[in-house]
N, C-alpha and C. Protein backbone atom coordinates (compact mmCIF):
# COMPACT_ATOMS: atom_id res chain seq x y z
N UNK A 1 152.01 22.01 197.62
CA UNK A 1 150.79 22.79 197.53
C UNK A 1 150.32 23.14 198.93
N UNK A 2 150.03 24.31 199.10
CA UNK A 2 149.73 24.65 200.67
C UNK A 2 147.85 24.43 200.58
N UNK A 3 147.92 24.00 202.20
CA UNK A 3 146.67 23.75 202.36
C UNK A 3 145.76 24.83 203.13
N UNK A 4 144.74 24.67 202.24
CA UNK A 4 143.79 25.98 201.97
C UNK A 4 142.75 25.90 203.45
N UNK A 5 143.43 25.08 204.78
CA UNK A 5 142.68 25.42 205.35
C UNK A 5 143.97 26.61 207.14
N UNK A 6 145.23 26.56 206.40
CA UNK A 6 145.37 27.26 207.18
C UNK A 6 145.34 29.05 207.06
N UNK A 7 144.05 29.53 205.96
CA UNK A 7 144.06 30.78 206.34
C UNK A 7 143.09 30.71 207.17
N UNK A 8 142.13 29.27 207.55
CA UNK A 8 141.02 29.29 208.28
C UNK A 8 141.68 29.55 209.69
N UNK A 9 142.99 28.80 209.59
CA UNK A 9 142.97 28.98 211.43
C UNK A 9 143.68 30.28 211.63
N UNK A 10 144.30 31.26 210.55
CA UNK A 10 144.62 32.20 211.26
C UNK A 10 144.05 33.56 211.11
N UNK A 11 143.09 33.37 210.54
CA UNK A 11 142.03 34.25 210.46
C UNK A 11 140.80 34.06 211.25
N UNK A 12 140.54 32.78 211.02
CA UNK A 12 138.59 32.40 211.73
C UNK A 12 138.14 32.22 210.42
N UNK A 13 138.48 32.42 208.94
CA UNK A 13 137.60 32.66 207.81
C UNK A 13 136.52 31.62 207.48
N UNK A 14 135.66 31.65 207.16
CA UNK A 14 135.65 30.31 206.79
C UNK A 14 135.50 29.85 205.55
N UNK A 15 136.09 28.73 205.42
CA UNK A 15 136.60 28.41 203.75
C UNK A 15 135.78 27.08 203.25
N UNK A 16 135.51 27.10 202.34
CA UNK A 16 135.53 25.74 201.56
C UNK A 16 135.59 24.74 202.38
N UNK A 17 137.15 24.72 202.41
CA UNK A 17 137.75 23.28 203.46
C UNK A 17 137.50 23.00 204.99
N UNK A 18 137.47 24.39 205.54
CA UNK A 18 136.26 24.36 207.07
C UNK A 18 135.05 23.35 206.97
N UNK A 19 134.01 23.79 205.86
CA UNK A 19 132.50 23.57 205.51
C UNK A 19 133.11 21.84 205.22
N UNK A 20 134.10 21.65 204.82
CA UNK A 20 133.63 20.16 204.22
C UNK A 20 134.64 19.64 204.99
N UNK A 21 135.50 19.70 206.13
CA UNK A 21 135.89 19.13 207.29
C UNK A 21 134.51 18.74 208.18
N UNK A 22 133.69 19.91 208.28
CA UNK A 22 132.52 19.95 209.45
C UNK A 22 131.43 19.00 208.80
N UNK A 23 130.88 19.24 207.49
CA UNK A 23 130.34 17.42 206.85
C UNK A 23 131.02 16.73 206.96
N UNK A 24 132.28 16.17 207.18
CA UNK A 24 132.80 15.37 206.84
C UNK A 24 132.43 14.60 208.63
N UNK A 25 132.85 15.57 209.64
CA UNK A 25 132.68 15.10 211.07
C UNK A 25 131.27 15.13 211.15
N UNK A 26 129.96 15.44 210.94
CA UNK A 26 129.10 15.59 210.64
C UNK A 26 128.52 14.31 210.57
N UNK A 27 129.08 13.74 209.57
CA UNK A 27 128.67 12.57 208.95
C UNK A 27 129.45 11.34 209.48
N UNK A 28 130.15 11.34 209.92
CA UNK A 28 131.04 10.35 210.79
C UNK A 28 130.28 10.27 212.30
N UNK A 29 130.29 11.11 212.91
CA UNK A 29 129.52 11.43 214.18
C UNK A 29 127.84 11.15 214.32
N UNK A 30 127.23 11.36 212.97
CA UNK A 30 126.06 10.65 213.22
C UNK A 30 125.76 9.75 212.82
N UNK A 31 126.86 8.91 212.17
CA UNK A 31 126.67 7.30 211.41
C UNK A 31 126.92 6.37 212.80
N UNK A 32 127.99 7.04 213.41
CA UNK A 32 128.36 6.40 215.08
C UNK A 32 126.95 6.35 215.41
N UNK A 33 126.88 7.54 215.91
CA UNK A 33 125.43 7.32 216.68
C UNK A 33 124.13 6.56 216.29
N UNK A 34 123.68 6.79 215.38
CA UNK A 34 122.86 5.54 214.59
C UNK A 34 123.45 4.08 214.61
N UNK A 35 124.45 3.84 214.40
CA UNK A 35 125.07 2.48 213.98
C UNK A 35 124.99 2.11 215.72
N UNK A 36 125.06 3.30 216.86
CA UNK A 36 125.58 2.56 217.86
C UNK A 36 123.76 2.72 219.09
N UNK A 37 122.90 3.04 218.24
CA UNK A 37 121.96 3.08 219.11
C UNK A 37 121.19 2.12 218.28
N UNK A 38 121.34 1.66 217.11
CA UNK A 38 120.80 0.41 216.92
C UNK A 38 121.29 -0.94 217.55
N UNK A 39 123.07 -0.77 217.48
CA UNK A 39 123.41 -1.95 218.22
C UNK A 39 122.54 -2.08 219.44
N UNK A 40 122.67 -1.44 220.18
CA UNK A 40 122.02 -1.20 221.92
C UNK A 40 120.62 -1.10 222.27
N UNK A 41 120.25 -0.79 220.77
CA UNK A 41 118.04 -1.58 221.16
C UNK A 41 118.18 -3.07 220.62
N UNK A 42 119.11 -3.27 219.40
CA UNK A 42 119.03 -4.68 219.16
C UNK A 42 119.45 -5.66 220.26
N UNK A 43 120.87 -5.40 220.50
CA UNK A 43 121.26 -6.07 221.95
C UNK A 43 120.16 -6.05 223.63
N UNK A 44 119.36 -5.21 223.48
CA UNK A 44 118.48 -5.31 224.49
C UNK A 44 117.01 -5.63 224.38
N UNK A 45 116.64 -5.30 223.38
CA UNK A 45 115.37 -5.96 223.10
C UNK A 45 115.03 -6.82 221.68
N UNK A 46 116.32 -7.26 220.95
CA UNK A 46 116.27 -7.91 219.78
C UNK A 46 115.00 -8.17 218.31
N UNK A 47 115.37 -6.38 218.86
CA UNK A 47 114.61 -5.62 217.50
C UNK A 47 115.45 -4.50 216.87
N UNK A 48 115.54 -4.91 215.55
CA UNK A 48 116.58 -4.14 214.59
C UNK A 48 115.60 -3.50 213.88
N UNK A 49 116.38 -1.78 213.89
CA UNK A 49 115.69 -0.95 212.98
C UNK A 49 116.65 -0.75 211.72
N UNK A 50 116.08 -1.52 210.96
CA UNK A 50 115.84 -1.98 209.14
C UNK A 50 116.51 -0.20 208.68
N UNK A 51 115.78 0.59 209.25
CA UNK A 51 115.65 2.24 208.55
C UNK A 51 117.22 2.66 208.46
N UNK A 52 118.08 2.19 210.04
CA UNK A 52 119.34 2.64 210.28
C UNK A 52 120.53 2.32 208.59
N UNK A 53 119.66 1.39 208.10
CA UNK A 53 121.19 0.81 207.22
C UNK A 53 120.80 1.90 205.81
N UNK A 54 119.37 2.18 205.95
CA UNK A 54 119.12 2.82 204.73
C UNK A 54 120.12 4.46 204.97
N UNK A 55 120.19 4.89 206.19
CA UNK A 55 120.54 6.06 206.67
C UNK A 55 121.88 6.19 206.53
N UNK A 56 122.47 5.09 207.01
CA UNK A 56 124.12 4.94 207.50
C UNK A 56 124.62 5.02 205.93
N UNK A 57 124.10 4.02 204.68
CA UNK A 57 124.62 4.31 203.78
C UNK A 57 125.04 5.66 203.20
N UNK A 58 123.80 6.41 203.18
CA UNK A 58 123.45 7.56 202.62
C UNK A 58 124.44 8.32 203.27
N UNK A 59 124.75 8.04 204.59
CA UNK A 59 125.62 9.23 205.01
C UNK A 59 127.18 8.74 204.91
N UNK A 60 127.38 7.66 204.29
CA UNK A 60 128.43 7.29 204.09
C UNK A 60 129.31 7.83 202.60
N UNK A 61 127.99 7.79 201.69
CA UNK A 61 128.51 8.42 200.34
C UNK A 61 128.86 9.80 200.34
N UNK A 62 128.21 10.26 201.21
CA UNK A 62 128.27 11.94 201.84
C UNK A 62 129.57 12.09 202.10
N UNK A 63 129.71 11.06 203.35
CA UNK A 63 131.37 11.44 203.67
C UNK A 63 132.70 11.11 202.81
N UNK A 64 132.45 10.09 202.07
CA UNK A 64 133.01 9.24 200.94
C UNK A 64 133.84 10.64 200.05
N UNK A 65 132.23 10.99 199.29
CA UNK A 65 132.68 12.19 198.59
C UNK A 65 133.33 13.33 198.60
N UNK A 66 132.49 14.37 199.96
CA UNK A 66 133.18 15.29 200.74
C UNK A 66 134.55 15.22 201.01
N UNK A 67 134.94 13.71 201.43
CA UNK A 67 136.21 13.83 201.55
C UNK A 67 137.54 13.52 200.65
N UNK A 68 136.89 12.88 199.50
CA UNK A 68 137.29 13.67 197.93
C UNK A 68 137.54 14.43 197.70
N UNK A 69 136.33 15.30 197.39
CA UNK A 69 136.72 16.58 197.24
C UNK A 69 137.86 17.33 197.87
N UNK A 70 137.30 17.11 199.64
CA UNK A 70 138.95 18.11 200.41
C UNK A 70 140.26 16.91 199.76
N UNK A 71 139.96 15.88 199.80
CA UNK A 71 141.52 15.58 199.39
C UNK A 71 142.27 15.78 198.17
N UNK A 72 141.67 16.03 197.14
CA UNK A 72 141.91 16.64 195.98
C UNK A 72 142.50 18.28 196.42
N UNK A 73 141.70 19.42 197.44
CA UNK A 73 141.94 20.26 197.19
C UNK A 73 143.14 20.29 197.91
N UNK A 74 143.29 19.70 198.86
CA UNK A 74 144.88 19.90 199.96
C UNK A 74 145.96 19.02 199.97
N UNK A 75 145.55 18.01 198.22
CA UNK A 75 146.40 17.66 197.84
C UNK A 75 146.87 15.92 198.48
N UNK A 76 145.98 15.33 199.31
CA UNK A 76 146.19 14.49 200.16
C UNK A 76 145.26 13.23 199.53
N UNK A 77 145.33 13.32 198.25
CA UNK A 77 144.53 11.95 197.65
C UNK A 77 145.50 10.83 197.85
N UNK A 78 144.95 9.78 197.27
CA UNK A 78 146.14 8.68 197.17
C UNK A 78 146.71 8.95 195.57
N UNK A 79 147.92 8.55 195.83
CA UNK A 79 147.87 8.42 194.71
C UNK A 79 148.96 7.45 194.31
N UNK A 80 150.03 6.53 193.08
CA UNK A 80 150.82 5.32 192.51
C UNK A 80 152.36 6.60 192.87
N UNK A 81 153.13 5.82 193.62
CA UNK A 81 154.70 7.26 193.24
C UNK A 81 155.46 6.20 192.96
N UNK A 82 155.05 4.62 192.60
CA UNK A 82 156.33 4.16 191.99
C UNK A 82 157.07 4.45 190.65
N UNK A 83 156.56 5.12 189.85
CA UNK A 83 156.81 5.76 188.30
C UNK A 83 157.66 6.90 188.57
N UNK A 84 156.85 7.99 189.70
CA UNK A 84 157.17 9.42 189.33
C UNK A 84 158.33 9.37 190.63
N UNK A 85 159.05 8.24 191.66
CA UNK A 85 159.76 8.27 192.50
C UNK A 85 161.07 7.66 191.67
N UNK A 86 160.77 6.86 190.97
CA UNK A 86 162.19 6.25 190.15
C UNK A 86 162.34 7.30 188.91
N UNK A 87 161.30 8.31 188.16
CA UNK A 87 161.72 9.24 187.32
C UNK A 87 160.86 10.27 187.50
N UNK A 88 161.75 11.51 188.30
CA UNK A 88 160.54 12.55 188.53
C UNK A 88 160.29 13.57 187.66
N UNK A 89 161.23 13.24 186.27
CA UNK A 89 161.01 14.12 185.51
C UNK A 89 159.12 13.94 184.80
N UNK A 90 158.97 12.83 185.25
CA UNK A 90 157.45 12.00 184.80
C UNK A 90 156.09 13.01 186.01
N UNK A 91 156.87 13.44 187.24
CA UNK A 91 155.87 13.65 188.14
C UNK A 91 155.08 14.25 187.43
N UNK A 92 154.90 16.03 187.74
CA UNK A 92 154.30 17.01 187.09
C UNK A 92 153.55 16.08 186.02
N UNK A 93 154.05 15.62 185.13
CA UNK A 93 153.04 14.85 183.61
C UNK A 93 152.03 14.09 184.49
N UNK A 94 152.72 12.92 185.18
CA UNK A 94 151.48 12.00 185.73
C UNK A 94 150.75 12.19 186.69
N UNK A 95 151.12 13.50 187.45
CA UNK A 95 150.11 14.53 188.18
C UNK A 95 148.84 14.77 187.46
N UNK A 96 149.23 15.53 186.79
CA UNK A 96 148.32 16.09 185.49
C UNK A 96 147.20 15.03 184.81
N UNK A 97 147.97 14.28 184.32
CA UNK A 97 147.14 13.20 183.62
C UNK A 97 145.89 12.42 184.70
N UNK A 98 146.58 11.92 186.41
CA UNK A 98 146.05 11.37 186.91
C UNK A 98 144.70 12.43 187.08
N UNK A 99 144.91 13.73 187.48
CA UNK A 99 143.77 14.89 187.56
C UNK A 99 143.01 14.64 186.50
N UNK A 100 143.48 14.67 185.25
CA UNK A 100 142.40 14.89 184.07
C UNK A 100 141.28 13.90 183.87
N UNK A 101 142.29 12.26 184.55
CA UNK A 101 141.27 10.97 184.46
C UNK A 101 140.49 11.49 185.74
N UNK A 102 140.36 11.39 186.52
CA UNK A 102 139.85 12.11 188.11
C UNK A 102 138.73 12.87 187.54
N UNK A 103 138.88 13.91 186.73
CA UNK A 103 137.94 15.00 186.02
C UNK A 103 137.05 14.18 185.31
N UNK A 104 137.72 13.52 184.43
CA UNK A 104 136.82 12.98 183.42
C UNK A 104 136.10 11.81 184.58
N UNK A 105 136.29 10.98 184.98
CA UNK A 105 135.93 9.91 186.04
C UNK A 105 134.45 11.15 186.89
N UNK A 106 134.83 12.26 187.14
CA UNK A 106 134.04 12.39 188.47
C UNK A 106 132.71 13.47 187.45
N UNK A 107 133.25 13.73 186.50
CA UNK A 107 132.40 14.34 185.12
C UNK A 107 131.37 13.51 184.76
N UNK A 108 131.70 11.98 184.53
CA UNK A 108 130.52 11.04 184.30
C UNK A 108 129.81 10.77 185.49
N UNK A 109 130.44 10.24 186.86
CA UNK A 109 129.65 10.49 187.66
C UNK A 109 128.45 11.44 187.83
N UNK A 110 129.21 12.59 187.76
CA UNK A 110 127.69 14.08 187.99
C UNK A 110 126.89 13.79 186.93
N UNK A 111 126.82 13.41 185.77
CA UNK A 111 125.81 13.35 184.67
C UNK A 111 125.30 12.08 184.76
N UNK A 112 125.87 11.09 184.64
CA UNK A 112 124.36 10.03 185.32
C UNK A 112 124.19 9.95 186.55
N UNK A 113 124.95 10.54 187.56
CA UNK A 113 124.05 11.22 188.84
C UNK A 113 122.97 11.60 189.17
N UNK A 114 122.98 12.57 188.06
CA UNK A 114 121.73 13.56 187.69
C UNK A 114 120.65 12.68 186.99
N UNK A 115 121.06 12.03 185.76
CA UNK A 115 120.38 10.82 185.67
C UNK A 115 119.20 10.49 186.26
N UNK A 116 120.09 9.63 187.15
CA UNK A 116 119.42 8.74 188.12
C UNK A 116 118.72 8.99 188.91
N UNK A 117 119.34 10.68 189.42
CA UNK A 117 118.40 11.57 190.83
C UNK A 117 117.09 11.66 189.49
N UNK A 118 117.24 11.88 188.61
CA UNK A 118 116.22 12.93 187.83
C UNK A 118 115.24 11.29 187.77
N UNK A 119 115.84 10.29 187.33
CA UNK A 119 114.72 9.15 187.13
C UNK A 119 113.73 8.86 188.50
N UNK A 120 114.92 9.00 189.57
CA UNK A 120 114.37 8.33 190.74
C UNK A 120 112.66 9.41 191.06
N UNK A 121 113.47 10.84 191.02
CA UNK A 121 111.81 12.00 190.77
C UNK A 121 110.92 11.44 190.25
N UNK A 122 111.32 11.48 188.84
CA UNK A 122 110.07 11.33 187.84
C UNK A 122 109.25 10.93 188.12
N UNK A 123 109.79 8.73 187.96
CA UNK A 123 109.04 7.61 188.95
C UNK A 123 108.77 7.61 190.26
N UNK A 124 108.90 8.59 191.09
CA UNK A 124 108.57 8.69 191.99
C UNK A 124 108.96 7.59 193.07
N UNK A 125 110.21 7.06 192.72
CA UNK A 125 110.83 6.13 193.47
C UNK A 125 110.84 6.32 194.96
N UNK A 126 110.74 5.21 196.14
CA UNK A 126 110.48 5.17 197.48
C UNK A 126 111.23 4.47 197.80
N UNK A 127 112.60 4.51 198.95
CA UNK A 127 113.30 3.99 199.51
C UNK A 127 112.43 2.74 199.93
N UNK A 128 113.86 1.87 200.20
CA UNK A 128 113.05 0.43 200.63
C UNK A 128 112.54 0.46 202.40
N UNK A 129 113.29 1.08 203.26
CA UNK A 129 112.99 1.05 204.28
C UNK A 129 111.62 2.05 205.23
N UNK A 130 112.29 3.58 204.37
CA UNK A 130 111.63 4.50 205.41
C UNK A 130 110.28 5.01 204.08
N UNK A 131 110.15 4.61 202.88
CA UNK A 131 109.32 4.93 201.90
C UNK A 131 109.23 6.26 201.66
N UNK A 132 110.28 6.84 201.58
CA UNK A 132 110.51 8.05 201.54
C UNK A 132 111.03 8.44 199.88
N UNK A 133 111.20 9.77 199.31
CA UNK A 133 111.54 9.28 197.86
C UNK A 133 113.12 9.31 197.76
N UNK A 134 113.28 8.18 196.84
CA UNK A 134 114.35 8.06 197.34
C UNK A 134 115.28 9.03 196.31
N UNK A 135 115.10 9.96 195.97
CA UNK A 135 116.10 10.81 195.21
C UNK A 135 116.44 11.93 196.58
N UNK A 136 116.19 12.07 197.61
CA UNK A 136 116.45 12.52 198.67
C UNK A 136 117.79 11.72 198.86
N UNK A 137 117.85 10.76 198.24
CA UNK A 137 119.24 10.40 199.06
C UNK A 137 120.54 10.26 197.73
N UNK A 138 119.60 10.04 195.98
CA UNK A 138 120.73 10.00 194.94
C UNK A 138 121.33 11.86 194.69
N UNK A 139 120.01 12.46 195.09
CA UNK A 139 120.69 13.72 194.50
C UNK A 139 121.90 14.07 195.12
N UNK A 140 122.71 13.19 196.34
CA UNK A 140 124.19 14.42 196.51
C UNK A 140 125.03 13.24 196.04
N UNK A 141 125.13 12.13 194.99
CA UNK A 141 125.63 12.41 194.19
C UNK A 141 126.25 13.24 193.27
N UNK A 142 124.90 13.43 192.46
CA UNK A 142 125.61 14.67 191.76
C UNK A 142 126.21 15.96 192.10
N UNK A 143 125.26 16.09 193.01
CA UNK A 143 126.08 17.52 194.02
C UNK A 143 127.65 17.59 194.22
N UNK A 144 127.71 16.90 194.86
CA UNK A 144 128.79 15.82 195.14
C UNK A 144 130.14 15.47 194.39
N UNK A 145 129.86 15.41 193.50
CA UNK A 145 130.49 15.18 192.49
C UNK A 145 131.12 16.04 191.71
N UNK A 146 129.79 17.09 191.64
CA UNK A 146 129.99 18.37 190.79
C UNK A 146 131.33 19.31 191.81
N UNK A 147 130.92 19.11 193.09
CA UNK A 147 131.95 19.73 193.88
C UNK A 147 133.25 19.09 193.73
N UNK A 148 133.52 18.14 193.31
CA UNK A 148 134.90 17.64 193.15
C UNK A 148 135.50 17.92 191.68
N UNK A 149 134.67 17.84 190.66
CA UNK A 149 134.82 18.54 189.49
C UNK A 149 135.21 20.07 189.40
N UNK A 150 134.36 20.70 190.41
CA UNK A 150 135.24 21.43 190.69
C UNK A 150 136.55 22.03 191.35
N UNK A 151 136.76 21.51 192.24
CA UNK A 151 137.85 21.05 192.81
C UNK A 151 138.55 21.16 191.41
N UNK A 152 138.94 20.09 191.37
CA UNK A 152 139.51 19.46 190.16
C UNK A 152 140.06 20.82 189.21
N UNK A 153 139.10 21.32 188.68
CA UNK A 153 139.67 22.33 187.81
C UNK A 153 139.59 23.12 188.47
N UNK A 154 139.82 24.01 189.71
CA UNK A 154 140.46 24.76 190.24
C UNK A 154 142.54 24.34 190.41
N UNK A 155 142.44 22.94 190.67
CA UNK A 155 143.84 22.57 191.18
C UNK A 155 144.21 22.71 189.77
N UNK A 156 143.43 22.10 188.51
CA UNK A 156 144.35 22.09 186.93
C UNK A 156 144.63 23.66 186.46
N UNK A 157 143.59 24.31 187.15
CA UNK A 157 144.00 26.07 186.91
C UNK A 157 145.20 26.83 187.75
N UNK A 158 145.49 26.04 188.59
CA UNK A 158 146.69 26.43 189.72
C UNK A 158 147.69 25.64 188.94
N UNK A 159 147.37 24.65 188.68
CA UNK A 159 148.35 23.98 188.02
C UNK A 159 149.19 24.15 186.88
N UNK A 160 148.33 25.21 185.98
CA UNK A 160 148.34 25.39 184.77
C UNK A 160 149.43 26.87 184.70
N UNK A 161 149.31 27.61 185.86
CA UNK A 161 149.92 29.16 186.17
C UNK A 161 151.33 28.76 186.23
C-alpha cells in the first residue's frame, strides 16, 4: 500500500497525513517541554506543578490516537504475521478481519466517547488539577476516534476495489 504522504513531498500538498504527522510532533514536543520544565523548577526549588501531569496526559492520548489513525492509513500498525507468514493464502482474510475488529473496537470507542464527553458537559465536571471542565480534555476522544473510523473504512474501501 503506498503511503499517502509522498504526494505531500512532491507536491507541497497538504494531506491528511502532513496534518497528523505535525499533531503528532506537536504533541511530543510539548509534552517534552512541560515534562522537562517541571523537572527543572522541581529540581531547583522543590515545588511540583500538580497541573503538568493533568496536561501531559491529555496530550498523550492526542498523540496515542493521531498516531493510529496515520498508522492505519500508511499501513504501519502492528500487527500478529505468524498465521499469515506460514499460510499467506490466510493474509488478505486476516487483514480484513483484523480491520473490521479495529472498526468495530474504535466504533465503540467514539460512542461512549461521546458519552462521557457529553456526561462530563452536562455535570459540569472540573479537572482535578487546573478546575477547568474537564470535557475539554474527553472530547478528542471521540474526535479521535471518529478519525480512525474513518481511516478504517477508507482502507476497507481500497480494500474492497
Amino acid at each position: 500500500m503506498p503511503d499517502d504522504n509522498s504526494a505531500a513531498a512532491a507536491g507541497g500538498k497538504l494531506t491528511l497525513a502532513t496534518v497528523e504527522r505535525f499533531l503528532m510532533a506537536m504533541s511530543m514536543g510539548a509534552l517534552c517541554l512541560l515534562t522537562m520544565a517541571n523537572v527543572l523548577i522541581r529540581y531547583f526549588t522543590d515545588i511540583s506543578f500538580a497541573f503538568t501531569e493533568e496536561i501531559s496526559v491529555a496530550l498523550l492520548v492526542v498523540m496515542a490516537l493521531v498516531g493510529t489513525s496515520h498508522a492505519f492509513a500508511t499501513n504501519h500498525h502492528i500487527s500478529i504475521g505468524y498465521l499469515v507468514e506460514h499460510k499467506p493464502a490466510l493474509k488478505t482474510l486476516a487483514g480484513r478481519f483484523a480491520n473490521l475488529c479495529s472498526l468495530l473496537m474504535f466504533g465503540l470507542l467514539t460512542w461512549y466517547g461521546t458519552s462521557m464527553t457529553w456526561d462530563d458537559y452536562r455535570f459540569e465536571v472540573t479537572s482535578p488539577s487546573l478546575g477547568v471542565p474537564q470535557w475539554w480534555y474527553t472530547v478528542w476522544l471521540p474526535v479521535l476516534s471518529l478519525l480512525i473510523v474513518l481511516r478504517l473504512l477508507a482502507l476497507l474501501w481500497r480494500e474492497a476495489k
